[in-house]
N, C-alpha and C. Protein backbone atom coordinates (compact mmCIF):
# COMPACT_ATOMS: atom_id res chain seq x y z
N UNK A 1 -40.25 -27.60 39.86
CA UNK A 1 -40.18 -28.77 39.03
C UNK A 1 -39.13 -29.70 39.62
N UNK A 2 -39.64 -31.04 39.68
CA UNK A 2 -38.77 -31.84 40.84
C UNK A 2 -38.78 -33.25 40.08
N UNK A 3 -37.26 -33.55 40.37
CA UNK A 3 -37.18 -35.26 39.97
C UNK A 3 -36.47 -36.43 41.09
N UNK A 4 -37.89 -37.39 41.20
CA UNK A 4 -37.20 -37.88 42.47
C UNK A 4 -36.90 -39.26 41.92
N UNK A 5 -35.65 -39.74 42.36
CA UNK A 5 -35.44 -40.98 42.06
C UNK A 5 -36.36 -42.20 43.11
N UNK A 6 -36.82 -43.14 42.41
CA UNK A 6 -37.82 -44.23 43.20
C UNK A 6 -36.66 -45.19 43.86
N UNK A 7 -36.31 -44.80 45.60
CA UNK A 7 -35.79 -46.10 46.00
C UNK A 7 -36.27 -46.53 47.11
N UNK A 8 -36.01 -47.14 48.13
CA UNK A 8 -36.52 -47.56 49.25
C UNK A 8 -37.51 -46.16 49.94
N UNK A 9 -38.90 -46.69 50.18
CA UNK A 9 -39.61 -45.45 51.01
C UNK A 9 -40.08 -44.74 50.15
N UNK A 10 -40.12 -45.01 48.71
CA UNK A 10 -40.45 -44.29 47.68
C UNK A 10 -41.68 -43.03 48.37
N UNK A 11 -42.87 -44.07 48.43
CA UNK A 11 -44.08 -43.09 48.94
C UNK A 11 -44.04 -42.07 50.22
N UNK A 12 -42.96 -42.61 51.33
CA UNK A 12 -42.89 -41.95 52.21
C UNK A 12 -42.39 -40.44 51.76
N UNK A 13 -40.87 -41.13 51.08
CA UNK A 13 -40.44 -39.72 50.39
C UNK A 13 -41.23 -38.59 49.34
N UNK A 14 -42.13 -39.07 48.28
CA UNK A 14 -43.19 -38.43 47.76
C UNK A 14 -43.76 -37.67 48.71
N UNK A 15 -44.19 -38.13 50.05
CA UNK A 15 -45.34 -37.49 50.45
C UNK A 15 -44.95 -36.48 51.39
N UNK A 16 -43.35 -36.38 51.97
CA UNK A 16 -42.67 -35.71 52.50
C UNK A 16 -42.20 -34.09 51.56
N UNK A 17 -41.99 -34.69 49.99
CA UNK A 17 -42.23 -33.81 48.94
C UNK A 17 -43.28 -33.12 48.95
N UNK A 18 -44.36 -33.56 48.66
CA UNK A 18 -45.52 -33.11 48.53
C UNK A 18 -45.73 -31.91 49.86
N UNK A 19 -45.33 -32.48 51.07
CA UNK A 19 -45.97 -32.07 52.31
C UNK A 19 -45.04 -30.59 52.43
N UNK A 20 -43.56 -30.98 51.70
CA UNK A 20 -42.72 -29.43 51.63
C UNK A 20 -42.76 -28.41 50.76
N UNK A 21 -43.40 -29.08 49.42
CA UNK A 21 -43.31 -28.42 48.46
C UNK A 21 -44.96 -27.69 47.67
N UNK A 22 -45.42 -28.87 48.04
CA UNK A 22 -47.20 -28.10 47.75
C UNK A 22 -48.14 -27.98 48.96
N UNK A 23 -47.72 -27.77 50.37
CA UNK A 23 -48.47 -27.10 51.36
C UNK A 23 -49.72 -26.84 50.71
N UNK A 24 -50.91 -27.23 51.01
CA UNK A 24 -52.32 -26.24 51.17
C UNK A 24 -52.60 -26.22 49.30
N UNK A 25 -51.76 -26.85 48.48
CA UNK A 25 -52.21 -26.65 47.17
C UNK A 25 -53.00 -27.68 46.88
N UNK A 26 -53.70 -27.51 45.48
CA UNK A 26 -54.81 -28.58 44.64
C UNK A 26 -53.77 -29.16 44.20
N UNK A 27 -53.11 -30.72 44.29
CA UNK A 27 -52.16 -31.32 43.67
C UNK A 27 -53.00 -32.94 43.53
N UNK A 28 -52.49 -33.44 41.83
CA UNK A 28 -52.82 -34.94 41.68
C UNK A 28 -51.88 -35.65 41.80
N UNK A 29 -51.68 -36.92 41.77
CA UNK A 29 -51.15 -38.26 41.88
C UNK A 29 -51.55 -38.95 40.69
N UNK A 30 -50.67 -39.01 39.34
CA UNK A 30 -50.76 -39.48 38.42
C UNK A 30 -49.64 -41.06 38.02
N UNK A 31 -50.32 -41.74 37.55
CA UNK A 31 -49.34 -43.50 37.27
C UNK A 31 -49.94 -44.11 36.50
N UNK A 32 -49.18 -44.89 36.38
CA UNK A 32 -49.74 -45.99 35.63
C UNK A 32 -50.41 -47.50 36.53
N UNK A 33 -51.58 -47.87 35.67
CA UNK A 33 -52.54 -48.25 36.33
C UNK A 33 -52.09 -49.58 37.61
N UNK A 34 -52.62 -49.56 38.67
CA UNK A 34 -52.17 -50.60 39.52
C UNK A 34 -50.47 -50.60 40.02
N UNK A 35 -49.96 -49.25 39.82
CA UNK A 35 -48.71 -48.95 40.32
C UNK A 35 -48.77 -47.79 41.07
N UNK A 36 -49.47 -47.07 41.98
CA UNK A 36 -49.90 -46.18 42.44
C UNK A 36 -49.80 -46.78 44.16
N UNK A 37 -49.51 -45.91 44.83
CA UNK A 37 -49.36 -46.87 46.51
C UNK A 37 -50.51 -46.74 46.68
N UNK A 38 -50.90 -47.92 47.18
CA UNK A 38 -52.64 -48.44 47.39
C UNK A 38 -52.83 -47.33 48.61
N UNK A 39 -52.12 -47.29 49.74
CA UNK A 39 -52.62 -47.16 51.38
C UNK A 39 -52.38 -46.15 51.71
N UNK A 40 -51.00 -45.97 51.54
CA UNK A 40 -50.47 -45.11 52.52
C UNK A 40 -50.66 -43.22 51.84
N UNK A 41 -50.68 -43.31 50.47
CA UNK A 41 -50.53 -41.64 50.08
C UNK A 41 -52.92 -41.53 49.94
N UNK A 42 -53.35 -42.73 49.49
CA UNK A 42 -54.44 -42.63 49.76
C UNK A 42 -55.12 -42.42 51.30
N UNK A 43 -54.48 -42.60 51.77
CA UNK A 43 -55.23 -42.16 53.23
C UNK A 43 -54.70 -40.55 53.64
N UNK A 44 -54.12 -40.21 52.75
CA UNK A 44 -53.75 -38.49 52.81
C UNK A 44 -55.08 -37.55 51.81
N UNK A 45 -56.28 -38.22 51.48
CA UNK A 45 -56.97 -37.79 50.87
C UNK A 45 -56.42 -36.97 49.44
N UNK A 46 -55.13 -37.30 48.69
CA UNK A 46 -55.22 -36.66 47.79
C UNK A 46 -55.60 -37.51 46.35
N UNK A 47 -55.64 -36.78 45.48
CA UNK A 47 -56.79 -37.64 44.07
C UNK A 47 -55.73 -38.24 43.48
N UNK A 48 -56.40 -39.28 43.04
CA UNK A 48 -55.35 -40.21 42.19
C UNK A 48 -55.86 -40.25 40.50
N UNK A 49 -55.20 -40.57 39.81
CA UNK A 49 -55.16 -40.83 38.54
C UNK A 49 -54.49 -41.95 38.28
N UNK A 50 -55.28 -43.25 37.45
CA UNK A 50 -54.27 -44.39 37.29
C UNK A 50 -54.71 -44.04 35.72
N UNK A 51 -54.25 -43.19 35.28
CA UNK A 51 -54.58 -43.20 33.44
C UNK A 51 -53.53 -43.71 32.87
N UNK A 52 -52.41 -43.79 33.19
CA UNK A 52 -51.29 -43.62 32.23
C UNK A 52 -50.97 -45.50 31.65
N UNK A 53 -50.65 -45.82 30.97
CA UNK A 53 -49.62 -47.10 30.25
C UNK A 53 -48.43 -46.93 30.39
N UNK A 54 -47.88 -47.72 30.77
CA UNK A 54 -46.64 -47.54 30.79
C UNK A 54 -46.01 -47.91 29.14
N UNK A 55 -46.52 -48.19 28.31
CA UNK A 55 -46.29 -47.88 26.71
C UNK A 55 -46.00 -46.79 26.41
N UNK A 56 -46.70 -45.91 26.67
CA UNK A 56 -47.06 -44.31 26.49
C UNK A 56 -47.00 -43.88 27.26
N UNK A 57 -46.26 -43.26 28.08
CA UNK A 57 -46.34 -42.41 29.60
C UNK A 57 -45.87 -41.20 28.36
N UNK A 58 -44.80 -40.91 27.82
CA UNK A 58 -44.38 -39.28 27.62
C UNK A 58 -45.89 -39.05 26.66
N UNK A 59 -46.55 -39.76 25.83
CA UNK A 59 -47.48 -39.47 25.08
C UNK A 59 -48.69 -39.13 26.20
N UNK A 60 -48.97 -39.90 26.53
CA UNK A 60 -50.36 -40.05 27.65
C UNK A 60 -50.22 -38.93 28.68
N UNK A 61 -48.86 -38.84 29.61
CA UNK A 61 -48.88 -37.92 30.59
C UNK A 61 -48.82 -36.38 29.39
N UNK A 62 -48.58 -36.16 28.52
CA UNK A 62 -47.98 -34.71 28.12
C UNK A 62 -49.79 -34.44 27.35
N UNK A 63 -51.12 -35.27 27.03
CA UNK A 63 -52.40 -35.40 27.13
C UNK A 63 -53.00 -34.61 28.33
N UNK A 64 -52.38 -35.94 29.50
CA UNK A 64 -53.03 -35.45 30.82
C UNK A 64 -52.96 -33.76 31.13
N UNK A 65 -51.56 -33.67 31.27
CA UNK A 65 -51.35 -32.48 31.51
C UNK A 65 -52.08 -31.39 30.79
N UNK A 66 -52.47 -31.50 29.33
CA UNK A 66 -53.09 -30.94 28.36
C UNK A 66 -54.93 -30.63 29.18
N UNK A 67 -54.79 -31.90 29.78
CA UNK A 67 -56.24 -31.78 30.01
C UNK A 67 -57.15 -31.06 31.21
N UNK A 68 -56.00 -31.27 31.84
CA UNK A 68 -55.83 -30.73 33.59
C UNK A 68 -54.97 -30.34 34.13
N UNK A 69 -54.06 -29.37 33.59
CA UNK A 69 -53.36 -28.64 33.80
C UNK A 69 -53.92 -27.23 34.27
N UNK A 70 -55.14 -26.91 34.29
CA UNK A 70 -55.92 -25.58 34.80
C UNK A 70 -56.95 -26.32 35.93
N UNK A 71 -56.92 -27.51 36.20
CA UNK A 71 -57.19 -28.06 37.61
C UNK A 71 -56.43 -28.02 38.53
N UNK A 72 -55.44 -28.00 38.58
CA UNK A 72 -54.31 -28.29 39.63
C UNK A 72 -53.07 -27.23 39.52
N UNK A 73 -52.95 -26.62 40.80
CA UNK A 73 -51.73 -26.38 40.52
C UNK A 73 -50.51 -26.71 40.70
N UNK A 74 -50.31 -28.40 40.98
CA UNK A 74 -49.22 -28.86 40.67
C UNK A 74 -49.32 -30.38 40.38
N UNK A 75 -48.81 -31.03 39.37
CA UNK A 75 -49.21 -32.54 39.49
C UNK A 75 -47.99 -33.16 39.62
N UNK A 76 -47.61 -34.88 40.59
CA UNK A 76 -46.91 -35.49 40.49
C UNK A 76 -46.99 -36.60 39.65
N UNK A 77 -46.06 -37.36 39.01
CA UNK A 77 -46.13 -38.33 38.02
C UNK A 77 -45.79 -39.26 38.55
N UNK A 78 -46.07 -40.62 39.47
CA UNK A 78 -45.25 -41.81 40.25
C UNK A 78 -45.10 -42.74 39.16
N UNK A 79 -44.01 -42.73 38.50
CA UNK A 79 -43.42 -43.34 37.60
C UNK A 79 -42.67 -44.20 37.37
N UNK A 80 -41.99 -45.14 36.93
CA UNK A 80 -40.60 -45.53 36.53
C UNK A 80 -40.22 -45.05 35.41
N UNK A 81 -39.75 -44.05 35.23
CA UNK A 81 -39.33 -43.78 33.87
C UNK A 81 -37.99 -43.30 33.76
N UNK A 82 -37.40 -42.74 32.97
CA UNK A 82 -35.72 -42.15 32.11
C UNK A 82 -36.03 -40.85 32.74
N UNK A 83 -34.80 -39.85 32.99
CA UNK A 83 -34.70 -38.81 33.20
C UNK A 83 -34.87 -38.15 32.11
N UNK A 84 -34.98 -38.99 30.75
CA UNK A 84 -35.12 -37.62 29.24
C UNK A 84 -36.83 -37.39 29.70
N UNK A 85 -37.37 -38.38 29.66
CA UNK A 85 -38.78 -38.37 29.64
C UNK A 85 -39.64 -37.67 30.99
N UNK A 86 -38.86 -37.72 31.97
CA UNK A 86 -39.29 -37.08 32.95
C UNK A 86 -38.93 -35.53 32.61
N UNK A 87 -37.98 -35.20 32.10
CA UNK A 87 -37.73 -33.48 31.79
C UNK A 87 -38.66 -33.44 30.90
N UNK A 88 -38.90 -33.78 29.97
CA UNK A 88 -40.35 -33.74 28.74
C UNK A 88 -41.24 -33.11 29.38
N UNK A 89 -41.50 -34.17 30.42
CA UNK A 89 -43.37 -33.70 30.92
C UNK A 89 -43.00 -32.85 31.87
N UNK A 90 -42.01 -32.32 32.44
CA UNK A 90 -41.94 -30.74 33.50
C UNK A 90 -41.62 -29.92 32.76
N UNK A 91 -41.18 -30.12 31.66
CA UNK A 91 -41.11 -28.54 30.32
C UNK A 91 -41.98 -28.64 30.09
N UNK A 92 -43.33 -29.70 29.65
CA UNK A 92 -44.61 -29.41 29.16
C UNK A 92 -45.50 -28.91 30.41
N UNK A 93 -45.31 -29.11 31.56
CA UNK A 93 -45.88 -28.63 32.61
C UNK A 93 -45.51 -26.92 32.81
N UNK A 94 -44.43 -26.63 32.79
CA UNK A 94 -43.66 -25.60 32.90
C UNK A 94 -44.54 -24.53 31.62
N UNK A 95 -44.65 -24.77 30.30
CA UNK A 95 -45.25 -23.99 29.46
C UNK A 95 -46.93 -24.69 29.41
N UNK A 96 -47.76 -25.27 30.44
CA UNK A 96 -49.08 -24.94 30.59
C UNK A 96 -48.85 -24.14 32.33
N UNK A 97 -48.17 -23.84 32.81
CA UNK A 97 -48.07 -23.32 33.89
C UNK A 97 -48.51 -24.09 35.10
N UNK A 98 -48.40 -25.55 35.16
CA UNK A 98 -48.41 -26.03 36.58
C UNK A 98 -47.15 -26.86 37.11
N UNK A 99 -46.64 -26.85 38.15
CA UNK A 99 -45.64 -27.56 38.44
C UNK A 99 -45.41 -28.81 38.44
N UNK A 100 -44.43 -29.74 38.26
CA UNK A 100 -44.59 -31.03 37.77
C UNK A 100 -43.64 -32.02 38.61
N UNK A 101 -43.86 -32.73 39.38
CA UNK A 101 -43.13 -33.90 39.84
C UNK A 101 -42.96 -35.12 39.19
N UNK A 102 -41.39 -35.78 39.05
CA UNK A 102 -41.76 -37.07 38.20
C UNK A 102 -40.42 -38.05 38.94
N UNK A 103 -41.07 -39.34 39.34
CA UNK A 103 -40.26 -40.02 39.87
C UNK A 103 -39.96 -40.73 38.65
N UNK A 104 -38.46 -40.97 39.08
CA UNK A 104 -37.76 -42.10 37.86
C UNK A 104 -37.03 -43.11 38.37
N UNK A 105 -37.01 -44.01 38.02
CA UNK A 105 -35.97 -45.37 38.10
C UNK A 105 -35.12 -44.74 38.89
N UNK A 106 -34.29 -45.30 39.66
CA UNK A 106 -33.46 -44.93 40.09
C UNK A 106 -31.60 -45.26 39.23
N UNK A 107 -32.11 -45.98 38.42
CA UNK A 107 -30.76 -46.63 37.67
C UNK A 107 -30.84 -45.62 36.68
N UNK A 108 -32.03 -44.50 36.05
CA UNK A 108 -32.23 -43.64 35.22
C UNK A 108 -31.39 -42.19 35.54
N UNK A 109 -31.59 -41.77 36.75
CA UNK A 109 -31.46 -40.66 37.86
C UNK A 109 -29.96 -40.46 37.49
């Protein structure tokens, strides 16, 4: 369970995460809509999800997870959000049993 602060290179660093931490696993890319890196983590073939609002991210993502949490065994959250709200959805990840990444603000961190 991992919290990365969003600063310069954001996606590079995600995908450097991803590339150390979920090797060879089924992992999603979850955001809110039209905030998701268009190019660069999409040309790594992994699945995206633009479900979330940023109104509702702890409501909507702690859903998602509800829903597809026995799809994946690990999902990241590319977020701006608070560090309370990012621990939320990796304890709710943590008790459906998949691992949970959540980037936050960096002024949050």
């Amino acid at each position: 369970m991992f919290i990365l602060e969003k600063k310069a290179n954001t996606t590079q660093r995600v995908w450097e995460h991803m590339k150390r931490n979920y090797q060879g696993e089924k992992i999603a890319v979850v955001g809110v809509e039209k905030q998701l890196p268009q190019t660069f983590l999409r040309n790594k073939q992994v699945i995206f999800y633009e479900s979330l609002t940023e109104d509702a991210v702890l409501e909507e993502g702690r859903q998602f997870l509800k829903n597809f949490a026995k799809d994946y065994t690990a999902l990241v959250f590319y977020l701006n959000c608070s560090s309370e709200i990012a621990e939320q959805l990796i304890e709710e990840g943590r008790t459906l049993g998949v691992r949970v990444t959540v980037t936050v603000d960096e002024k949050a961190a």
